[in-house]
PDB file of N, CA and C in Angstrom:
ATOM      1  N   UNK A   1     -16.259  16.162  36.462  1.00  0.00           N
ATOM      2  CA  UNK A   1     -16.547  14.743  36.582  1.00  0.00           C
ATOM      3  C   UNK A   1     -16.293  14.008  35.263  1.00  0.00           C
ATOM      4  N   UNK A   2     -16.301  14.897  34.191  1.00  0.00           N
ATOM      5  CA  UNK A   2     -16.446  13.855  32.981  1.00  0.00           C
ATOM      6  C   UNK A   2     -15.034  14.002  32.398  1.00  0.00           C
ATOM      7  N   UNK A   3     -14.265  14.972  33.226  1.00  0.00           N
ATOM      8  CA  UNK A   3     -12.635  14.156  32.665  1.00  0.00           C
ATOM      9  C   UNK A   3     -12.048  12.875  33.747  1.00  0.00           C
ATOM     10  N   UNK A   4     -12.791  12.999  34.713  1.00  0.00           N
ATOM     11  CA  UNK A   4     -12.538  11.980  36.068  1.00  0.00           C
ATOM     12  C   UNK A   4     -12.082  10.314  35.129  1.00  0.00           C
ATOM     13  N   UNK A   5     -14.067  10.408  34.850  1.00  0.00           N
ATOM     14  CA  UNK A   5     -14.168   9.391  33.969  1.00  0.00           C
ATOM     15  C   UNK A   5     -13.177   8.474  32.709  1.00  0.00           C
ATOM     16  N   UNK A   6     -13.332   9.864  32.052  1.00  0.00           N
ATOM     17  CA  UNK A   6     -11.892  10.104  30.503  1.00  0.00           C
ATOM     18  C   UNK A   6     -11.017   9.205  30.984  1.00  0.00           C
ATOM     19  N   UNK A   7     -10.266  10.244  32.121  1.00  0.00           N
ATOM     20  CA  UNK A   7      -9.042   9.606  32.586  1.00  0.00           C
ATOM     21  C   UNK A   7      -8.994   8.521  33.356  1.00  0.00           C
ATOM     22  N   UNK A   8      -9.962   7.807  34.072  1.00  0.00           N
ATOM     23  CA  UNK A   8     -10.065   6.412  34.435  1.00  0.00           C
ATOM     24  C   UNK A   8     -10.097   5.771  33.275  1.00  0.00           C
ATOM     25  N   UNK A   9     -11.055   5.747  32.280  1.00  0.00           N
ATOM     26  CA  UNK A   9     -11.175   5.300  31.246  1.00  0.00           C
ATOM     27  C   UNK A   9      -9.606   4.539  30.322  1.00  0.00           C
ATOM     28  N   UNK A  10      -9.026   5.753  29.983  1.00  0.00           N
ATOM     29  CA  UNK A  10      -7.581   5.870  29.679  1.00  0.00           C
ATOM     30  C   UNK A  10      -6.784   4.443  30.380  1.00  0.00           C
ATOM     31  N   UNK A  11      -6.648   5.160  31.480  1.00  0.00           N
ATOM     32  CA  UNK A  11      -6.215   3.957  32.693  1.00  0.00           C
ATOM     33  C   UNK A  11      -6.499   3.078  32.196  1.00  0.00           C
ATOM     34  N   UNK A  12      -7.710   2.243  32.397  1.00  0.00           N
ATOM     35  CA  UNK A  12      -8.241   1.047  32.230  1.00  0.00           C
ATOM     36  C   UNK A  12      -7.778   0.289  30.745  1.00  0.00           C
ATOM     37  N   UNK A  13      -8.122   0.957  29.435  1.00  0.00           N
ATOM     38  CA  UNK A  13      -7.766   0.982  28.479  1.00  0.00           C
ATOM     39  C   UNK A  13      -6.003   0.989  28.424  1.00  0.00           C
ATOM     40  N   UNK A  14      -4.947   1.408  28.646  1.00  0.00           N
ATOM     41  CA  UNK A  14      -3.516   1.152  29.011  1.00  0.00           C
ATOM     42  C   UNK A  14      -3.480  -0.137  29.609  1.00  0.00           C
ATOM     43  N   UNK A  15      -4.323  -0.503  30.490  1.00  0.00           N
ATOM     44  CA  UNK A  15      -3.491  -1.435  31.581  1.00  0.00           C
ATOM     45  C   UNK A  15      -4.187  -3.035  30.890  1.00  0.00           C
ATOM     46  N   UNK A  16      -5.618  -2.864  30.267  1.00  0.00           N
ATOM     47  CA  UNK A  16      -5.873  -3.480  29.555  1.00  0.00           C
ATOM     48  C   UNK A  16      -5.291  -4.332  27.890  1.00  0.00           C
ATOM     49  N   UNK A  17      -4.748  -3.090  27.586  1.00  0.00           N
ATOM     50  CA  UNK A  17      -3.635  -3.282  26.537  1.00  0.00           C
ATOM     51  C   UNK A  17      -2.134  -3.992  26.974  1.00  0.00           C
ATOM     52  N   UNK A  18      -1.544  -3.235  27.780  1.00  0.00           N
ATOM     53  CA  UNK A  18      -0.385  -3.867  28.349  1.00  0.00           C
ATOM     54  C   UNK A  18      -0.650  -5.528  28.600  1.00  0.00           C
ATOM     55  N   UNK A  19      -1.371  -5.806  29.320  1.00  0.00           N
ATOM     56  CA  UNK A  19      -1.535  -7.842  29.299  1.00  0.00           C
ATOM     57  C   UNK A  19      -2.183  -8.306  28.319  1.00  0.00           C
ATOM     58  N   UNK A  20      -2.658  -7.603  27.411  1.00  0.00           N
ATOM     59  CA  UNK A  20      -2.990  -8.576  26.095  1.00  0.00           C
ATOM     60  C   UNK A  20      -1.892  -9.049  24.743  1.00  0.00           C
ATOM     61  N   UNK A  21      -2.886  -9.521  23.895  1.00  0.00           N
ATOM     62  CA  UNK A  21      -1.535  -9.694  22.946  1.00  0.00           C
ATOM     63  C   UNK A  21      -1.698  -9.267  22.078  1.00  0.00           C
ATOM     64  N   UNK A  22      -0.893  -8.621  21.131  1.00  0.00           N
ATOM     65  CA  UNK A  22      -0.784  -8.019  20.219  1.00  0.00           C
ATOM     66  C   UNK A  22      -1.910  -8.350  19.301  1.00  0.00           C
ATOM     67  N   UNK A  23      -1.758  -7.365  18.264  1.00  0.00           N
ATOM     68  CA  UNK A  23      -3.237  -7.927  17.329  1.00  0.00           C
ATOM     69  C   UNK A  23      -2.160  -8.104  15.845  1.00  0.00           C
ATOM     70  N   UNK A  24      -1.109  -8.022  15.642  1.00  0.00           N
ATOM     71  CA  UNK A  24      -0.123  -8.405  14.448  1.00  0.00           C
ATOM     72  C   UNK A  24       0.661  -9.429  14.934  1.00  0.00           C
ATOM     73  N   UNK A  25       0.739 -10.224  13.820  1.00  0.00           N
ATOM     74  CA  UNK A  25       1.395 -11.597  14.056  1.00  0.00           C
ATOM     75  C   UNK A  25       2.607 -11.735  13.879  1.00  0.00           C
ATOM     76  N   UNK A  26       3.977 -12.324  14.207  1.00  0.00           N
ATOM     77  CA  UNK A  26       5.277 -11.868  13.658  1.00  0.00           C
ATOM     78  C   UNK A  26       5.106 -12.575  12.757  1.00  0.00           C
ATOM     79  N   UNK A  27       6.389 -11.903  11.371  1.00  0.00           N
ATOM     80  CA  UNK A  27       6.128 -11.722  10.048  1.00  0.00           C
ATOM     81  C   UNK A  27       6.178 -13.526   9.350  1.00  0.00           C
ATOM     82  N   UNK A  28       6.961 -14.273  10.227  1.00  0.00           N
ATOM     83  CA  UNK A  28       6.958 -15.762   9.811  1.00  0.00           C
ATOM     84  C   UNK A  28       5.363 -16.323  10.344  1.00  0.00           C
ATOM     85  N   UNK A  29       4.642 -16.270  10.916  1.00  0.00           N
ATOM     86  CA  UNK A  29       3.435 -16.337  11.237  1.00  0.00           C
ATOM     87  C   UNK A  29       2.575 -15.764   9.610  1.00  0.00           C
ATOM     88  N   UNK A  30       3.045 -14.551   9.841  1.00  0.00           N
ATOM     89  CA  UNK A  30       1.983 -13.674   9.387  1.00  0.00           C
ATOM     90  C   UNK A  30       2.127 -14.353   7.496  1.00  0.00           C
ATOM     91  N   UNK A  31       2.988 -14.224   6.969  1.00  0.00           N
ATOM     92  CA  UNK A  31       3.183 -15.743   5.385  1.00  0.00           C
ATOM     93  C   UNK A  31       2.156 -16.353   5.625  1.00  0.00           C
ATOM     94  N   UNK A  32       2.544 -17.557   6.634  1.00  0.00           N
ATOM     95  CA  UNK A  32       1.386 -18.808   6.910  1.00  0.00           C
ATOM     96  C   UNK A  32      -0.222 -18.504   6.638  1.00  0.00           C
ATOM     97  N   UNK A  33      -0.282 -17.275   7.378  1.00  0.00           N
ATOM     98  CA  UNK A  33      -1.936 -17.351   7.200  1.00  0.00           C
ATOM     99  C   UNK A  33      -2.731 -16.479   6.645  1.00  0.00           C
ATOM    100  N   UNK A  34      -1.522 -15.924   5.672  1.00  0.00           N
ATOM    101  CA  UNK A  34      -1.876 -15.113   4.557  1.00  0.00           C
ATOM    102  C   UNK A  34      -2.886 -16.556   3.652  1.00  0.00           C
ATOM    103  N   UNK A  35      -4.279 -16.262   3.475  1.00  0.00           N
ATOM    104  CA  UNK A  35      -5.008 -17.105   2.710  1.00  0.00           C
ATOM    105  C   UNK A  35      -5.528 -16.719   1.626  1.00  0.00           C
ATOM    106  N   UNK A  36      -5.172 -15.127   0.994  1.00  0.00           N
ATOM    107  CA  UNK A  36      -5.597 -14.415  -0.349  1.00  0.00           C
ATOM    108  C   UNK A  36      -7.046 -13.243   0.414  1.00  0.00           C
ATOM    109  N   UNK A  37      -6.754 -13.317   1.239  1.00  0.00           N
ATOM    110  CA  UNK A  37      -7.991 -12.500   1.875  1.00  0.00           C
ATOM    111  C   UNK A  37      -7.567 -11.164   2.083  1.00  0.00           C
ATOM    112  N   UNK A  38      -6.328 -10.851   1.156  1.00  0.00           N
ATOM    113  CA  UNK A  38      -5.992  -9.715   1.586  1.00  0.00           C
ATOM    114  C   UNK A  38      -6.637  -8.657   0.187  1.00  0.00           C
ATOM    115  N   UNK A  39      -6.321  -7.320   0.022  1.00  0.00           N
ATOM    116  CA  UNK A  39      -6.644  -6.675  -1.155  1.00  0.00           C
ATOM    117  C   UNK A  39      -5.599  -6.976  -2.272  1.00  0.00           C
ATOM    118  N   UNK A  40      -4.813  -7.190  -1.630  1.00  0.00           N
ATOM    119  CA  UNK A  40      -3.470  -7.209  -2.658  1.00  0.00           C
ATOM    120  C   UNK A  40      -2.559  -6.488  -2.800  1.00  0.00           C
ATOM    121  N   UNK A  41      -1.736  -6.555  -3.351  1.00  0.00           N
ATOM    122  CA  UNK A  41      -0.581  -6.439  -3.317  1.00  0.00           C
ATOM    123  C   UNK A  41      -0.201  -5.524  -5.087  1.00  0.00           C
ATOM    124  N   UNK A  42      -0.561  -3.876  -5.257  1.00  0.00           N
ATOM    125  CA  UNK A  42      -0.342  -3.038  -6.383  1.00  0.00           C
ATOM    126  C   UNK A  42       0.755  -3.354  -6.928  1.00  0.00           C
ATOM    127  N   UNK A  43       0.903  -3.934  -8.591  1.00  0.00           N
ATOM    128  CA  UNK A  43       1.794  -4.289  -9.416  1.00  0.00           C
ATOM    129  C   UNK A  43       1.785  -3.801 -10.581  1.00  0.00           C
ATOM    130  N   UNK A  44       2.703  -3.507 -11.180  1.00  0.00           N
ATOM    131  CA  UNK A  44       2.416  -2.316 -12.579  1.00  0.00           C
ATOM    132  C   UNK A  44       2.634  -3.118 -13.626  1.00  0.00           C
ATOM    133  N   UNK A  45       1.689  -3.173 -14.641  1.00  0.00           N
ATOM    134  CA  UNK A  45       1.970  -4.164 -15.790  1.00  0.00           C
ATOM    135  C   UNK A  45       2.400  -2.771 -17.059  1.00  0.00           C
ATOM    136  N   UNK A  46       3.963  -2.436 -17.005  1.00  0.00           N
ATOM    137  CA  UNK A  46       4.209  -1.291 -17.768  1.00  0.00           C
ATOM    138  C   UNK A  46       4.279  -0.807 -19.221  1.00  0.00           C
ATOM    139  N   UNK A  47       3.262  -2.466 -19.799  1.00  0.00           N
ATOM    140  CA  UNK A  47       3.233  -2.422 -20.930  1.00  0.00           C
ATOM    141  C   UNK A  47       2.001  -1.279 -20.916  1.00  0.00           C
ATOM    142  N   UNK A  48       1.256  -0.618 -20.068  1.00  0.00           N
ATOM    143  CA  UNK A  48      -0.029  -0.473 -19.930  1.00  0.00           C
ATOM    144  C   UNK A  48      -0.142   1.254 -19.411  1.00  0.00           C
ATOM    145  N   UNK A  49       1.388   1.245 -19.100  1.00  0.00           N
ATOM    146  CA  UNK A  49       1.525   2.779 -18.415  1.00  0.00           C
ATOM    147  C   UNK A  49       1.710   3.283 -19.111  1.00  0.00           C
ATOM    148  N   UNK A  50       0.544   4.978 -19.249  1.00  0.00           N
ATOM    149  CA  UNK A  50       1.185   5.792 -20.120  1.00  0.00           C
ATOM    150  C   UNK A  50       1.612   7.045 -18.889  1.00  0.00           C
ATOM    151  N   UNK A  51       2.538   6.889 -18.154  1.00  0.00           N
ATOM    152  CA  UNK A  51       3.246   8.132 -17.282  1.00  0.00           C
ATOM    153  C   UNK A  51       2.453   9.143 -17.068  1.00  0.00           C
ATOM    154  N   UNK A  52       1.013   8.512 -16.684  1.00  0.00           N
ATOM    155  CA  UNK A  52       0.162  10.011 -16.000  1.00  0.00           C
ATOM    156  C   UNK A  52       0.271  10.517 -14.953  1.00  0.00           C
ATOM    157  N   UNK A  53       1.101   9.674 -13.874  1.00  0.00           N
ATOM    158  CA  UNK A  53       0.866  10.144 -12.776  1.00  0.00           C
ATOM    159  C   UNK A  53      -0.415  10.248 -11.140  1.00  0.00           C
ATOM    160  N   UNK A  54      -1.660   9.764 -11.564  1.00  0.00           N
ATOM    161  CA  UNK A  54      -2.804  10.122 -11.089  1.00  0.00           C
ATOM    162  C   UNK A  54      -2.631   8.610  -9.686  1.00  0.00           C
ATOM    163  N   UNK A  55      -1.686   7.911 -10.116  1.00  0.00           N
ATOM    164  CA  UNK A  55      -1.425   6.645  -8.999  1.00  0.00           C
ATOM    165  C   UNK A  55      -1.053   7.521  -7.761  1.00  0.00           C
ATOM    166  N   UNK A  56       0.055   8.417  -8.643  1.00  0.00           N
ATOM    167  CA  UNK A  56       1.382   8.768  -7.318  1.00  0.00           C
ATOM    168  C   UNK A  56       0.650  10.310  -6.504  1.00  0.00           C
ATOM    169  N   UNK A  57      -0.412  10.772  -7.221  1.00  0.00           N
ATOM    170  CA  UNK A  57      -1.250  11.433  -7.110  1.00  0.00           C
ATOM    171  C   UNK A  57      -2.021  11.322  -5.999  1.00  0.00           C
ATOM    172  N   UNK A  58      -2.609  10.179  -5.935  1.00  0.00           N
ATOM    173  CA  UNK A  58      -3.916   9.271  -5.223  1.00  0.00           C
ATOM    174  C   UNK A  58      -3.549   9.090  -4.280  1.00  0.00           C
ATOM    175  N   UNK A  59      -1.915   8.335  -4.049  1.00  0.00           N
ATOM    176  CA  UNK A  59      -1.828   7.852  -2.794  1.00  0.00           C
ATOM    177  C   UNK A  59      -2.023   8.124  -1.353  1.00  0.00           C
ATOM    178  N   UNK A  60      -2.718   7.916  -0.913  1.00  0.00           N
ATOM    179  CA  UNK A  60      -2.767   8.435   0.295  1.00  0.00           C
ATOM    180  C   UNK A  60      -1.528   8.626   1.454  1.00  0.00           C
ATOM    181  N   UNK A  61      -0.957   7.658   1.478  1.00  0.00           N
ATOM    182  CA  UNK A  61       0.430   7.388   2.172  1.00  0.00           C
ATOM    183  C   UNK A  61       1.964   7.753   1.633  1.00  0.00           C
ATOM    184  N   UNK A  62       1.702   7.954   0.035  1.00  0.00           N
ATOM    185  CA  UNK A  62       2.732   8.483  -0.372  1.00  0.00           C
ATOM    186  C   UNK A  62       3.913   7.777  -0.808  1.00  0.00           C
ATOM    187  N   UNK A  63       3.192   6.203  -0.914  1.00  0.00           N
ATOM    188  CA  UNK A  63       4.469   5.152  -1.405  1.00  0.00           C
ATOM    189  C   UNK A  63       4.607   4.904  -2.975  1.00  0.00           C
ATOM    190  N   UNK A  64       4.505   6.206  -3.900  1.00  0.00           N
ATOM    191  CA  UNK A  64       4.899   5.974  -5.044  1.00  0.00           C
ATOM    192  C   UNK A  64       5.231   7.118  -5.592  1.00  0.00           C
ATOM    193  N   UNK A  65       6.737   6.923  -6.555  1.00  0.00           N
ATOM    194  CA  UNK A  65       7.031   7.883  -6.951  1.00  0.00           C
ATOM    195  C   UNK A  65       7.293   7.770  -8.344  1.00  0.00           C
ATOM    196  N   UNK A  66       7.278   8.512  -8.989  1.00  0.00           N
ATOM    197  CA  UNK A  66       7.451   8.181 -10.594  1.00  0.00           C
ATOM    198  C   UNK A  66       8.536   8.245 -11.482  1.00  0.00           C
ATOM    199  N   UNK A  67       9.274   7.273 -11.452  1.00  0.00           N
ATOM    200  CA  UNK A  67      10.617   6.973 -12.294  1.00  0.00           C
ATOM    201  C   UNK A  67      10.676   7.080 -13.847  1.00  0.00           C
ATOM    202  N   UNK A  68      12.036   7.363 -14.119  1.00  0.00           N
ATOM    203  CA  UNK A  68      12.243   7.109 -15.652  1.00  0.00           C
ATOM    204  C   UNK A  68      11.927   5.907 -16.195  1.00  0.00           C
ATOM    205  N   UNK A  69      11.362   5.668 -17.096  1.00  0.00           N
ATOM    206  CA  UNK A  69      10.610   4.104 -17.661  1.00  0.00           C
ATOM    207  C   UNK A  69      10.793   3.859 -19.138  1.00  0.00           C
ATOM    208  N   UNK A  70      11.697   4.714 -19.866  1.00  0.00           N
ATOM    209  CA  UNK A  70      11.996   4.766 -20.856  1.00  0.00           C
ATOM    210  C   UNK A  70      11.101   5.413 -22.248  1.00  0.00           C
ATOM    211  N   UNK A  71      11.411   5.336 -23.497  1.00  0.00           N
ATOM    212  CA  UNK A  71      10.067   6.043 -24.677  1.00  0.00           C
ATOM    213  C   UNK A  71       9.376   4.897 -24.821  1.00  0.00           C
ATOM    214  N   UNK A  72       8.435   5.617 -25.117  1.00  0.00           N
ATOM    215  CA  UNK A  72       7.014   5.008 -26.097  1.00  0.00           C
ATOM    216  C   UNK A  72       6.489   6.135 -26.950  1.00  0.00           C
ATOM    217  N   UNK A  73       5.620   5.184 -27.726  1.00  0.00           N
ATOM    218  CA  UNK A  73       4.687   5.801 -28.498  1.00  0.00           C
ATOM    219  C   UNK A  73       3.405   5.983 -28.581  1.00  0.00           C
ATOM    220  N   UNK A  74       2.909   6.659 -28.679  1.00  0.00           N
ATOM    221  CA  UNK A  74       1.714   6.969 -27.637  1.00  0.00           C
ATOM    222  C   UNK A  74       0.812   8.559 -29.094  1.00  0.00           C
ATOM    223  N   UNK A  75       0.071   7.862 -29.651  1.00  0.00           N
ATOM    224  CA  UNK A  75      -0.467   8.101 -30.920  1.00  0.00           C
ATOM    225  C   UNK A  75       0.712   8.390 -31.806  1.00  0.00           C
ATOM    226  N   UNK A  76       1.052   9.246 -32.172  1.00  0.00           N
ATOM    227  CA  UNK A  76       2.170   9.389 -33.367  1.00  0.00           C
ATOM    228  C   UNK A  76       3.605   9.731 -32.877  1.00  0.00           C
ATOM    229  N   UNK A  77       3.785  10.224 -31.588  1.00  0.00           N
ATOM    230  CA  UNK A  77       4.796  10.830 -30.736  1.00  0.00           C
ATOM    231  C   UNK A  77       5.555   9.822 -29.649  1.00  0.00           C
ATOM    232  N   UNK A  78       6.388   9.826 -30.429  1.00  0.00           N
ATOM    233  CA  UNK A  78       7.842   9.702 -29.023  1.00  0.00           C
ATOM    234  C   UNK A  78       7.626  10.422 -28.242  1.00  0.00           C
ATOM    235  N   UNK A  79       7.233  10.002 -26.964  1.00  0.00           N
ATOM    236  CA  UNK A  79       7.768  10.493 -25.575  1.00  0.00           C
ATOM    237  C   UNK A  79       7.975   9.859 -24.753  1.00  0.00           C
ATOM    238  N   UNK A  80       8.781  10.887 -23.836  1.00  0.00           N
ATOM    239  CA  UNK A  80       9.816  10.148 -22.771  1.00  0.00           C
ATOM    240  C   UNK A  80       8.220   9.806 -21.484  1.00  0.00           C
ATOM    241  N   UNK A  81       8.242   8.424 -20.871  1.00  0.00           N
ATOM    242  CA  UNK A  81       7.162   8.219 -19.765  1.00  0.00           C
ATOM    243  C   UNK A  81       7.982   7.895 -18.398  1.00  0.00           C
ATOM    244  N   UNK A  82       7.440   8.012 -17.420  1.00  0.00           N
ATOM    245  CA  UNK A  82       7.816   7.997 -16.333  1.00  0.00           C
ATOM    246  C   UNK A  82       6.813   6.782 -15.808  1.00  0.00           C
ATOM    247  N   UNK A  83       7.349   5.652 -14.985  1.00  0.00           N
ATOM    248  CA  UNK A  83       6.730   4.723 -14.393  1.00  0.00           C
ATOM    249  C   UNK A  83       6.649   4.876 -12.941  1.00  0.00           C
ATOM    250  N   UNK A  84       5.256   4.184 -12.319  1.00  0.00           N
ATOM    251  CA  UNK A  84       5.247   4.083 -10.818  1.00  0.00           C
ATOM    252  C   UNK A  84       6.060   3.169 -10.595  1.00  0.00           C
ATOM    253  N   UNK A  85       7.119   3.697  -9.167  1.00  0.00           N
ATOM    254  CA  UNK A  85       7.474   2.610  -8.880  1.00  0.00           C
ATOM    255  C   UNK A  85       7.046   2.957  -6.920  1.00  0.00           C
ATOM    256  N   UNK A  86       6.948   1.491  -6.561  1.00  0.00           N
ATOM    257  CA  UNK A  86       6.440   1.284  -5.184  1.00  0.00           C
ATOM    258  C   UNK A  86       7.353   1.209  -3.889  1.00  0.00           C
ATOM    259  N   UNK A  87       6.873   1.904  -3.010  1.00  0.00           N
ATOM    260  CA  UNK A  87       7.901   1.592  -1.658  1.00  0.00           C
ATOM    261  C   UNK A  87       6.990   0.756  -1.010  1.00  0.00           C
ATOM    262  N   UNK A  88       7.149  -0.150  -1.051  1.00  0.00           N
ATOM    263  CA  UNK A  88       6.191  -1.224   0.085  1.00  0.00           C
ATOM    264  C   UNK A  88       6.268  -1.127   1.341  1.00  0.00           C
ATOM    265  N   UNK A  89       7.243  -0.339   1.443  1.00  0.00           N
ATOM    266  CA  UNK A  89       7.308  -0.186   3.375  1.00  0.00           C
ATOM    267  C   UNK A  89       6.654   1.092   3.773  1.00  0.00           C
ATOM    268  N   UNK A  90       6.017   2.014   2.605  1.00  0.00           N
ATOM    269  CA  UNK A  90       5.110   2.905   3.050  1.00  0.00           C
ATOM    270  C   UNK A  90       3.668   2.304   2.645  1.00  0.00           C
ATOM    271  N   UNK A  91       3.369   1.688   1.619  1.00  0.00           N
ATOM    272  CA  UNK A  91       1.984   1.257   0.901  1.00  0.00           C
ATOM    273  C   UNK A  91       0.994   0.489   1.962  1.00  0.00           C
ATOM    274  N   UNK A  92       0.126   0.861   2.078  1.00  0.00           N
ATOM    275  CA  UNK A  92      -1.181   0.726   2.896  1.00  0.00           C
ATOM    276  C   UNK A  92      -1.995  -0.094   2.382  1.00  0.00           C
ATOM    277  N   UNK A  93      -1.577  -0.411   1.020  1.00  0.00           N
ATOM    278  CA  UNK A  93      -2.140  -1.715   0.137  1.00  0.00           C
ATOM    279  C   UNK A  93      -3.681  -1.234  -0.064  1.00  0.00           C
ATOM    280  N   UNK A  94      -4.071  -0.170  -0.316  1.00  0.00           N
ATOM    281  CA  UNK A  94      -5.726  -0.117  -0.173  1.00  0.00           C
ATOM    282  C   UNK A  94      -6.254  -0.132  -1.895  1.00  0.00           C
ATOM    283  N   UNK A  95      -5.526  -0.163  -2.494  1.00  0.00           N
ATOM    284  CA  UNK A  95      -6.122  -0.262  -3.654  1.00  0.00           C
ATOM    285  C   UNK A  95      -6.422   1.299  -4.366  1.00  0.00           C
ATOM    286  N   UNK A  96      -6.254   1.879  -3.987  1.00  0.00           N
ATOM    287  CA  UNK A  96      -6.573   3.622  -4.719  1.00  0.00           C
ATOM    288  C   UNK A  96      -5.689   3.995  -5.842  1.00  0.00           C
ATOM    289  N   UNK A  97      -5.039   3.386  -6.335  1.00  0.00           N
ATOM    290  CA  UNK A  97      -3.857   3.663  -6.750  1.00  0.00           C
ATOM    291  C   UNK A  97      -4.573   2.642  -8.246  1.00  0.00           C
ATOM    292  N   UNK A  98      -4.995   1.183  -8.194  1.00  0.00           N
ATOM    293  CA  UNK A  98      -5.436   0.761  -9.136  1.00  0.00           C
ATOM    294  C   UNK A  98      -6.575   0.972  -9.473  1.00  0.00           C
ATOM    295  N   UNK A  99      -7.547   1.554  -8.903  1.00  0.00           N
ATOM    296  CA  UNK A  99      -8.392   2.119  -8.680  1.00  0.00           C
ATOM    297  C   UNK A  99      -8.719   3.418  -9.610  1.00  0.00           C
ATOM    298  N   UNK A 100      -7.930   4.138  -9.670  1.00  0.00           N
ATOM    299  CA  UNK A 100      -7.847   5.601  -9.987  1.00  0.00           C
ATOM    300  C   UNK A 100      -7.034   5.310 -11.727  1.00  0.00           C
ATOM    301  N   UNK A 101      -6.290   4.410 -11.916  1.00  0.00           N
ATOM    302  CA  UNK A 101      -5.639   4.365 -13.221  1.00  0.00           C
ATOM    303  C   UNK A 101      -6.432   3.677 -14.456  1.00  0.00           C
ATOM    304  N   UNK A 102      -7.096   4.879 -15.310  1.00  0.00           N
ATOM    305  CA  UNK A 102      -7.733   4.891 -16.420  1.00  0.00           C
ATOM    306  C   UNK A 102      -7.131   3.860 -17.478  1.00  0.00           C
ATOM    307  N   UNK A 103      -5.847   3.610 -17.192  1.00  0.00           N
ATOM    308  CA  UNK A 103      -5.029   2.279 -17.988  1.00  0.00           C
ATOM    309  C   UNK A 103      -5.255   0.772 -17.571  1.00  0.00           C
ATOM    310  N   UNK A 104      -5.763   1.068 -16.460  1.00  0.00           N
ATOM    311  CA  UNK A 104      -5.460  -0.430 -15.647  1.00  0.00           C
ATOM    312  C   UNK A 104      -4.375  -1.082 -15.857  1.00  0.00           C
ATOM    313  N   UNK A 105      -2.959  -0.030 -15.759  1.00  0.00           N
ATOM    314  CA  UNK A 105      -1.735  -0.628 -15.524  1.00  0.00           C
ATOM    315  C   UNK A 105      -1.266  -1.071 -14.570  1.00  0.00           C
ATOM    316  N   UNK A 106      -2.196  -0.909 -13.165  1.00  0.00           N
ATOM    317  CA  UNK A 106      -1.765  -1.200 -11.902  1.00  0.00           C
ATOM    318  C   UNK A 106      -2.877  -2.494 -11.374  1.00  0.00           C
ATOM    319  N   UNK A 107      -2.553  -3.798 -11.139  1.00  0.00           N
ATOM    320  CA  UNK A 107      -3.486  -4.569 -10.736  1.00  0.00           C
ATOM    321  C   UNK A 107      -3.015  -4.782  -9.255  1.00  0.00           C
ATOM    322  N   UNK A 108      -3.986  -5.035  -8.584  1.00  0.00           N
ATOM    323  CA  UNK A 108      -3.871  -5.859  -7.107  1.00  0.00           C
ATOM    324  C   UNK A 108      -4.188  -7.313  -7.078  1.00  0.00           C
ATOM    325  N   UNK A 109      -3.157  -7.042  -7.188  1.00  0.00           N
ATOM    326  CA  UNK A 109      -2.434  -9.139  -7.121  1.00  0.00           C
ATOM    327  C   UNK A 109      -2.918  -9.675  -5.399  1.00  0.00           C
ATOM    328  N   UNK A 110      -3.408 -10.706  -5.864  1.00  0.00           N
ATOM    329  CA  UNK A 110      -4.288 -11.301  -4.499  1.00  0.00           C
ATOM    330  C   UNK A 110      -3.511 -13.011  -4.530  1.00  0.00           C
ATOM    331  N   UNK A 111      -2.745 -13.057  -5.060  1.00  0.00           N
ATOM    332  CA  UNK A 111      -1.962 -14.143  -5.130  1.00  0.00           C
ATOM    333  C   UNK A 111      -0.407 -14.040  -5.057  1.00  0.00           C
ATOM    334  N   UNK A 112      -0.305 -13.135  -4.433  1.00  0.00           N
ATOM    335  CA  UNK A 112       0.967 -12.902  -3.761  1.00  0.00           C
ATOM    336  C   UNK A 112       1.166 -12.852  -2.350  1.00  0.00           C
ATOM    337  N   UNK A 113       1.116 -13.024  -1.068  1.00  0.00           N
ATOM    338  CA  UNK A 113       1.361 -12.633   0.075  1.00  0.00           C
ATOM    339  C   UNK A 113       1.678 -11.215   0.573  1.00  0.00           C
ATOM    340  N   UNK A 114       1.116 -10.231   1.436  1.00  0.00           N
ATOM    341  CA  UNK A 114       1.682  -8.862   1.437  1.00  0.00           C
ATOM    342  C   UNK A 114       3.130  -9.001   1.837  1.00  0.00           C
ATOM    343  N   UNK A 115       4.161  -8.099   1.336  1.00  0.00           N
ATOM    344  CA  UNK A 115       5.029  -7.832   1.618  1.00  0.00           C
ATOM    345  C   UNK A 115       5.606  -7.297   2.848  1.00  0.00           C
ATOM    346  N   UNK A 116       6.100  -8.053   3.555  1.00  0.00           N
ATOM    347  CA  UNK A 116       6.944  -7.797   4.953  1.00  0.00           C
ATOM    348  C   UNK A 116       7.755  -7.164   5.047  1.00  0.00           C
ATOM    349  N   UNK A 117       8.173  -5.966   5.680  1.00  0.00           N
ATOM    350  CA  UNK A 117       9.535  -5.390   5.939  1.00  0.00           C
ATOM    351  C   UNK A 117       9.637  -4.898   7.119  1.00  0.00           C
ATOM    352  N   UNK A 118      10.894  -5.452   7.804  1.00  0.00           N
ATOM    353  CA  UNK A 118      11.836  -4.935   9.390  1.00  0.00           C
ATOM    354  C   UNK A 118      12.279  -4.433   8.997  1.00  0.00           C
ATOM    355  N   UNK A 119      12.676  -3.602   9.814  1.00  0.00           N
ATOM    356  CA  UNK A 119      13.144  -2.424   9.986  1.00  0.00           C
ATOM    357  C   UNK A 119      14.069  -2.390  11.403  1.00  0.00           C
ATOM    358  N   UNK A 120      15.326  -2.695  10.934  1.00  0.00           N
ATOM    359  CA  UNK A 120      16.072  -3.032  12.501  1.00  0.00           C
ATOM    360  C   UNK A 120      16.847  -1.777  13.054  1.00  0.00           C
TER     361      UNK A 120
END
């Protein structure tokens, strides 16, 4: 009896979904009523990176990987650092990433709009 249910359930839930409307707005919509209420939008201020890694580490989703970013100096030593850089079409925008960086090289910009990408 109690998969009877399940599977009515299911049913109901499908057929319920099918005549409603979506809960994402298309992406010219979705600009407009972007009002800063979002978390933001992870931006690397690379004066600030020292190539630890613990961003690309964190991510949960896996939208950062760590590029060549040129030398610095970093107490008495030249070394070569590696910078985050972002795939926005994987980033989940949750903030873990600025979150987790002991530099606070990564801010979440709340005055940007999230970034849109199709995919045709």
């Amino acid at each position: 009896m109690v998969e009877k249910k399940s599977s009515l359930r299911t049913w109901f839930e499908a057929l319920e979904n099918l005549f409603s409307s979506p809960d994402t707005l298309p992406p010219e919509e979705a600009e407009k009523a972007f009002n800063g209420s979002s978390r933001g939008i992870p931006v690397l201020v690379p004066e600030k990176c020292i190539g630890c890694s613990l961003c690309a580490l964190s991510c949960p989703s896996q939208a950062i990987t760590m590029v060549p970013g040129g030398k610095k100096t970093i107490g008495n030593k030249v070394v070569e650092v590696k910078n985050p850089s972002f795939d926005y079409s994987k980033c989940i925008y949750c903030g873990l990433c600025a979150q987790v960086c002991k530099q606070n090289a990564i801010e979440m910009r709340t005055d940007l709009p999230p970034i849109i990408i199709i995919k045709r």
